[in-house]
N, C-alpha and C. Protein backbone atom coordinates (compact mmCIF):
# COMPACT_ATOMS: atom_id res chain seq x y z
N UNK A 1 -20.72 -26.95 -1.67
CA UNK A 1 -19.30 -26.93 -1.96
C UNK A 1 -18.98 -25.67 -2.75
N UNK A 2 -17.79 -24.81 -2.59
CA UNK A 2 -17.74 -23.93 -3.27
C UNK A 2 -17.23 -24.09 -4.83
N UNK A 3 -16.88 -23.24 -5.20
CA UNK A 3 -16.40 -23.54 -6.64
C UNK A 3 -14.92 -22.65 -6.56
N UNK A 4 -14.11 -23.34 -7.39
CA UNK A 4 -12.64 -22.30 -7.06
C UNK A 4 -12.63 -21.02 -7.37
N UNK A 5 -11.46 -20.32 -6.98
CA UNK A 5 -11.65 -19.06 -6.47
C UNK A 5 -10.96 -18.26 -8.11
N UNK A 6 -10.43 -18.81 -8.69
CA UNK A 6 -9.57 -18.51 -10.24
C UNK A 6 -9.25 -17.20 -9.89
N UNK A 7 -8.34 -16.82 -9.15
CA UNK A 7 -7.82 -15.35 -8.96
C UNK A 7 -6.76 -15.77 -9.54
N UNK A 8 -5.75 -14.78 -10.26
CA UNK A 8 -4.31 -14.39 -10.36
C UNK A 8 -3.63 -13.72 -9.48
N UNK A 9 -2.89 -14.23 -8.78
CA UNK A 9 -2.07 -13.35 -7.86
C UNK A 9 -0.70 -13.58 -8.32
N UNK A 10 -0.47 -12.16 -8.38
CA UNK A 10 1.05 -11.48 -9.39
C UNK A 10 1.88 -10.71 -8.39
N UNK A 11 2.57 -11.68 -8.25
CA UNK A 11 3.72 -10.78 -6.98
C UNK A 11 5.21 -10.60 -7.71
N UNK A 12 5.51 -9.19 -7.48
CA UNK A 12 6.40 -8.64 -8.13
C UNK A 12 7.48 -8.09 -7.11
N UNK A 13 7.62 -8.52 -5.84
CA UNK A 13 8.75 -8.38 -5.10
C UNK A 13 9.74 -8.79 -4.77
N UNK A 14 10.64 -9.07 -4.60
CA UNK A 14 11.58 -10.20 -4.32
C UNK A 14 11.09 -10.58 -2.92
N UNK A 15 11.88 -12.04 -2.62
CA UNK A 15 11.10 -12.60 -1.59
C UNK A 15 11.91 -11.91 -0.55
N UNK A 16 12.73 -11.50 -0.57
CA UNK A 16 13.92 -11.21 0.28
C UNK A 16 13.38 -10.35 1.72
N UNK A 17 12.09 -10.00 1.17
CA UNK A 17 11.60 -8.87 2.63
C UNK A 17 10.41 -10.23 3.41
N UNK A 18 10.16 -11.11 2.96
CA UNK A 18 9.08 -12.62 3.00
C UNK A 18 8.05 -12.04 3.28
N UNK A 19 7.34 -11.26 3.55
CA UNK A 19 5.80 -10.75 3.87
C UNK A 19 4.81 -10.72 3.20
N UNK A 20 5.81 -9.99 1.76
CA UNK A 20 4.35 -9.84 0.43
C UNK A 20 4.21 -11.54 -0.12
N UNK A 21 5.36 -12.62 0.00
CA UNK A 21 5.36 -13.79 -0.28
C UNK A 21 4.68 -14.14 0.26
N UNK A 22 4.67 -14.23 1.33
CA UNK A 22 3.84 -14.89 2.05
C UNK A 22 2.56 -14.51 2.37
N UNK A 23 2.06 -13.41 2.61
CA UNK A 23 0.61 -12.88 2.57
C UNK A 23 0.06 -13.87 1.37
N UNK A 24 0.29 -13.46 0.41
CA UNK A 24 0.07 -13.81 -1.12
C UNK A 24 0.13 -15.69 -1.20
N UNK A 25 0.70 -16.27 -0.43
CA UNK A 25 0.58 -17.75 -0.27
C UNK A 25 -0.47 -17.93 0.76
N UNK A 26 -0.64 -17.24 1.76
CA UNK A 26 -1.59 -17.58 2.73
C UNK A 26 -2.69 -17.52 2.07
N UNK A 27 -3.18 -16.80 0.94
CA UNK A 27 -4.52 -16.40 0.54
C UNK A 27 -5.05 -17.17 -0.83
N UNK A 28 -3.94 -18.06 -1.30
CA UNK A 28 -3.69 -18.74 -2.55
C UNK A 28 -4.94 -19.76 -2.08
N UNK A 29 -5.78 -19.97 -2.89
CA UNK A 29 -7.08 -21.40 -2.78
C UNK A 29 -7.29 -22.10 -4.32
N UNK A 30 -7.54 -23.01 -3.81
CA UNK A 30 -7.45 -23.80 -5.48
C UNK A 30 -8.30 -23.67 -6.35
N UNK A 31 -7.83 -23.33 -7.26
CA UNK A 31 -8.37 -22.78 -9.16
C UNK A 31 -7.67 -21.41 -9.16
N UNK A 32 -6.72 -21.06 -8.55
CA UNK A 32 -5.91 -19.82 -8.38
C UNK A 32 -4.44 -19.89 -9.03
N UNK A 33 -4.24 -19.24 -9.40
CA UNK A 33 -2.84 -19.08 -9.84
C UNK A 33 -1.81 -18.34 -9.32
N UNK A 34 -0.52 -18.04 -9.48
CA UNK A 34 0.37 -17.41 -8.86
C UNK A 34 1.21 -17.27 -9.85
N UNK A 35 1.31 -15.91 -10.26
CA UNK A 35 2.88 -15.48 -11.24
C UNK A 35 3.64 -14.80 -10.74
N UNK A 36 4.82 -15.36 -10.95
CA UNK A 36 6.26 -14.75 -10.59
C UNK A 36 6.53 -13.32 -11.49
N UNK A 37 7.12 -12.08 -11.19
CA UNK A 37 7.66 -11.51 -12.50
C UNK A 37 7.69 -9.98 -11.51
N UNK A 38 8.49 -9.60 -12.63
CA UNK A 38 9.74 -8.63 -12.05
C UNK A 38 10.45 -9.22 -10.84
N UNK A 39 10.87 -8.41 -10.06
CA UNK A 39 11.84 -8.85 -8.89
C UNK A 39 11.30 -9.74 -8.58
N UNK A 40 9.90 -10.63 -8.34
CA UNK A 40 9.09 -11.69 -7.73
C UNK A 40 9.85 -12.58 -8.08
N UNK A 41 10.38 -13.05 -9.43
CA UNK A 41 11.17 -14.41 -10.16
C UNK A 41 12.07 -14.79 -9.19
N UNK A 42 12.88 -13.93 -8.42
CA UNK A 42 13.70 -14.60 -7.50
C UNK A 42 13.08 -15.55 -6.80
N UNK A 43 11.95 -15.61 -6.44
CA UNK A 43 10.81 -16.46 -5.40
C UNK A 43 11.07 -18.28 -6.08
N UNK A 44 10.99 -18.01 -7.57
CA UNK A 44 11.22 -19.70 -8.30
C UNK A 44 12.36 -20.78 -8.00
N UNK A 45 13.15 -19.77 -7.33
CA UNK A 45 14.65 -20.33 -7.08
C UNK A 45 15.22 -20.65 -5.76
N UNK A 46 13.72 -20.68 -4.77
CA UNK A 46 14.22 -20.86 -3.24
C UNK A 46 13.78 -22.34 -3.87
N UNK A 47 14.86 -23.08 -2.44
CA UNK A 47 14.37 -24.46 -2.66
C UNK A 47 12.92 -24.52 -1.75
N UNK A 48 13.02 -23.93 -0.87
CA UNK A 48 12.11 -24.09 0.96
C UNK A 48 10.71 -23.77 0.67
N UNK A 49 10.36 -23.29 -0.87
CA UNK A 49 8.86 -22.37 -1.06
C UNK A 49 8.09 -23.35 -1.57
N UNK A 50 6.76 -23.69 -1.00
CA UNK A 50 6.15 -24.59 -1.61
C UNK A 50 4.82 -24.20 -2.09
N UNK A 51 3.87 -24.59 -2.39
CA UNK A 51 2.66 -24.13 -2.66
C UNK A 51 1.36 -25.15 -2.51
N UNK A 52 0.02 -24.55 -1.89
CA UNK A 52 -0.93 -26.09 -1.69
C UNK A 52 -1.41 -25.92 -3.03
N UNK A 53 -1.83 -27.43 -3.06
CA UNK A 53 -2.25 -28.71 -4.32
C UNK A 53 -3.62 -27.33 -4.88
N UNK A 54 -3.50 -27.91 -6.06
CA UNK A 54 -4.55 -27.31 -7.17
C UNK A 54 -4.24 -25.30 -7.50
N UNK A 55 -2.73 -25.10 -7.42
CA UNK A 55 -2.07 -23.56 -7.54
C UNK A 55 -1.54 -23.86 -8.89
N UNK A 56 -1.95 -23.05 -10.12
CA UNK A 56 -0.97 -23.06 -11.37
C UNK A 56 -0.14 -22.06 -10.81
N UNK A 57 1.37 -22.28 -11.07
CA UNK A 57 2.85 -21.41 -10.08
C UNK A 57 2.96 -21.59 -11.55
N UNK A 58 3.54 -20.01 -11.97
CA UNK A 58 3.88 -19.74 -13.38
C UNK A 58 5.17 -18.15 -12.98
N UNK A 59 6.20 -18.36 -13.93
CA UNK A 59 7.05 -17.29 -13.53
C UNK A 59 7.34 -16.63 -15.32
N UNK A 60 7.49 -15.37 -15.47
CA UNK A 60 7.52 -15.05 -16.48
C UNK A 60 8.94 -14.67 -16.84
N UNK A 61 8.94 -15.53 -17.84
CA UNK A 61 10.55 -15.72 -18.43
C UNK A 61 11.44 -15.08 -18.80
N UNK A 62 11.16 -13.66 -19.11
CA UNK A 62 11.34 -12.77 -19.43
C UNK A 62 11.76 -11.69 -18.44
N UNK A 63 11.62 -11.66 -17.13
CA UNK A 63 11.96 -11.08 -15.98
C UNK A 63 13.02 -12.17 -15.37
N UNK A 64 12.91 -13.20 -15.62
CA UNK A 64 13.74 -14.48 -15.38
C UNK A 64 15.59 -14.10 -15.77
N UNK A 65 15.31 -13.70 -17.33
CA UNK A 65 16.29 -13.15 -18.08
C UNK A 65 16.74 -12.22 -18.01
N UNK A 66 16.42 -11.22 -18.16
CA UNK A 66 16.64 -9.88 -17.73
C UNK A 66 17.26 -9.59 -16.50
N UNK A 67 17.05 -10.66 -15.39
CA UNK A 67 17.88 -10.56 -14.08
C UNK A 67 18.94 -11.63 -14.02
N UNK A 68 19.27 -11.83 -15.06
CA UNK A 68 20.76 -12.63 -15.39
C UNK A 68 20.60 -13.73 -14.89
N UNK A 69 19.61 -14.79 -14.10
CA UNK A 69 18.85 -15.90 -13.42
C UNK A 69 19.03 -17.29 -14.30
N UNK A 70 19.52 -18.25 -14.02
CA UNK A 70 19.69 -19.25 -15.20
C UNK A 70 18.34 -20.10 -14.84
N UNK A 71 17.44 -20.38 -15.98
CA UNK A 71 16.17 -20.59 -16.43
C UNK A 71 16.40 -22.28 -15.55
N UNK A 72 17.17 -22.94 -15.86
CA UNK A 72 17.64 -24.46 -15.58
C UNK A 72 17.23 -24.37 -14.14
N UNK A 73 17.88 -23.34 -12.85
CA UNK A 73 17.34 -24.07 -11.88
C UNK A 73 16.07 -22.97 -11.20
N UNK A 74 14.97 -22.86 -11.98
CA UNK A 74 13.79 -22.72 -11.72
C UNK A 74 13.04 -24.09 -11.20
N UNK A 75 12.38 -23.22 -9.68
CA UNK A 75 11.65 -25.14 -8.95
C UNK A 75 10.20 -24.72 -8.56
N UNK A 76 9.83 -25.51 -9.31
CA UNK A 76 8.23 -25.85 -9.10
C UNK A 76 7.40 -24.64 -9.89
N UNK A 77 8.10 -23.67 -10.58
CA UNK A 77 6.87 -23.59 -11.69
C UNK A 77 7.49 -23.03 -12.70
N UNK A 78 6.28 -22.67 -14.10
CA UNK A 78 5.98 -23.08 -15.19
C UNK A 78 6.40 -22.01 -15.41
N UNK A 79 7.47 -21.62 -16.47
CA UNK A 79 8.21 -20.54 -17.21
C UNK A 79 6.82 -20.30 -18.56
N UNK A 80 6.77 -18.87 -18.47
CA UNK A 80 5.79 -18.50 -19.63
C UNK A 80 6.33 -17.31 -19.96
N UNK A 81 6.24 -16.84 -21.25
CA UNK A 81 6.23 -15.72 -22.02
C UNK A 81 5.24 -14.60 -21.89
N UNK A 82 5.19 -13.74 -22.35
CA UNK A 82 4.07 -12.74 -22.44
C UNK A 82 2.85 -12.57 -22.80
N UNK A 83 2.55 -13.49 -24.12
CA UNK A 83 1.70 -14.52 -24.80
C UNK A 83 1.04 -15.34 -23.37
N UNK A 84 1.81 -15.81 -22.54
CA UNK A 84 1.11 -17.17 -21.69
C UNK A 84 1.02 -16.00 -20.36
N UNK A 85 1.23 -14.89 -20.40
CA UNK A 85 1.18 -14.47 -19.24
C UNK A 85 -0.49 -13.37 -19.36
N UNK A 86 -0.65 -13.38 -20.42
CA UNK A 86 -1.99 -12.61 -21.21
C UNK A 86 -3.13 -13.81 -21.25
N UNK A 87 -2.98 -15.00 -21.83
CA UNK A 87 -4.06 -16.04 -21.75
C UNK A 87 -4.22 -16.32 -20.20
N UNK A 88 -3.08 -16.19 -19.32
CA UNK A 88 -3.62 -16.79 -18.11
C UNK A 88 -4.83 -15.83 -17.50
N UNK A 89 -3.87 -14.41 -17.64
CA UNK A 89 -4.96 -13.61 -17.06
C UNK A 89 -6.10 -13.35 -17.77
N UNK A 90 -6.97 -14.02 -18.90
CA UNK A 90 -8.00 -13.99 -19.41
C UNK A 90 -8.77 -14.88 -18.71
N UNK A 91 -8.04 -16.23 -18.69
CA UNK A 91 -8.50 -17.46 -17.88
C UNK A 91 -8.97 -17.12 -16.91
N UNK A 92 -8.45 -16.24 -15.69
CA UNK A 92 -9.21 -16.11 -14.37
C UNK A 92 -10.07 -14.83 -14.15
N UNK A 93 -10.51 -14.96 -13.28
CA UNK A 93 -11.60 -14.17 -12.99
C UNK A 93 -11.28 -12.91 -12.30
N UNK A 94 -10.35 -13.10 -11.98
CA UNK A 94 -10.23 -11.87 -10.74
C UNK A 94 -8.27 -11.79 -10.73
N UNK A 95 -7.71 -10.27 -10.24
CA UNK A 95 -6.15 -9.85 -10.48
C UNK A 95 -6.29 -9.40 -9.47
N UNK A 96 -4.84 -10.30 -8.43
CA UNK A 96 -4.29 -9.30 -7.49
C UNK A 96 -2.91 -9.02 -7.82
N UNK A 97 -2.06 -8.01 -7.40
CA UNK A 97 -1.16 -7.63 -7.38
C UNK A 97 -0.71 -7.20 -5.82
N UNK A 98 0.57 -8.50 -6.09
CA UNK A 98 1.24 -7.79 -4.79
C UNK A 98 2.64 -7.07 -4.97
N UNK A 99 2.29 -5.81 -4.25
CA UNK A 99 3.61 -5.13 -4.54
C UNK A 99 4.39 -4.37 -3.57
């Protein structure tokens, strides 16, 4: 059996072009994470985006704000600060960036 894959994958595009979203979901395996931030935060606010079982979905709150975005209807993941956006990426093993 393998053991999870604990990558961070940090997508910073808006979803609006769907390719880098979606590449970046196709490759998501569980003990992996996914952060929202810069233009990416728009991605928290589709209703239609889902993610498979065992993905920490984390969007950084702070790019949230900054794009005038009301925090309230963020769906399906976990608003973090800069602080939580530094422990995560200690937590895993491995950083992708999609950009």
């Amino acid at each position: 059996m393998s053991s999870p894959s604990e990558t961070l994958h940090c997508v910073v595009r808006a979803p609006r072009d769907g390719e880098t979203l979606a590449l970046a979901r196709s490759l998501l395996r569980s003990g992996d994470a996914l952060l929202l931030l810069q233009d990416g935060v728009q991605a928290a606010f589709l209703e239609e985006f889902a993610l498979p079982e065992g993905i920490e979905a984390c969007v950084l709150m702070g790019d949230v704000l900054q794009r005038g975005l009301d925090p309230q209807r963020i769906r399906g993941f976990q608003p973090i600060d800069e602080a939580g956006f530094v422990a995560l990426a200690a937590r895993m093993r491995r950083q992708v960036c999609w950009a």
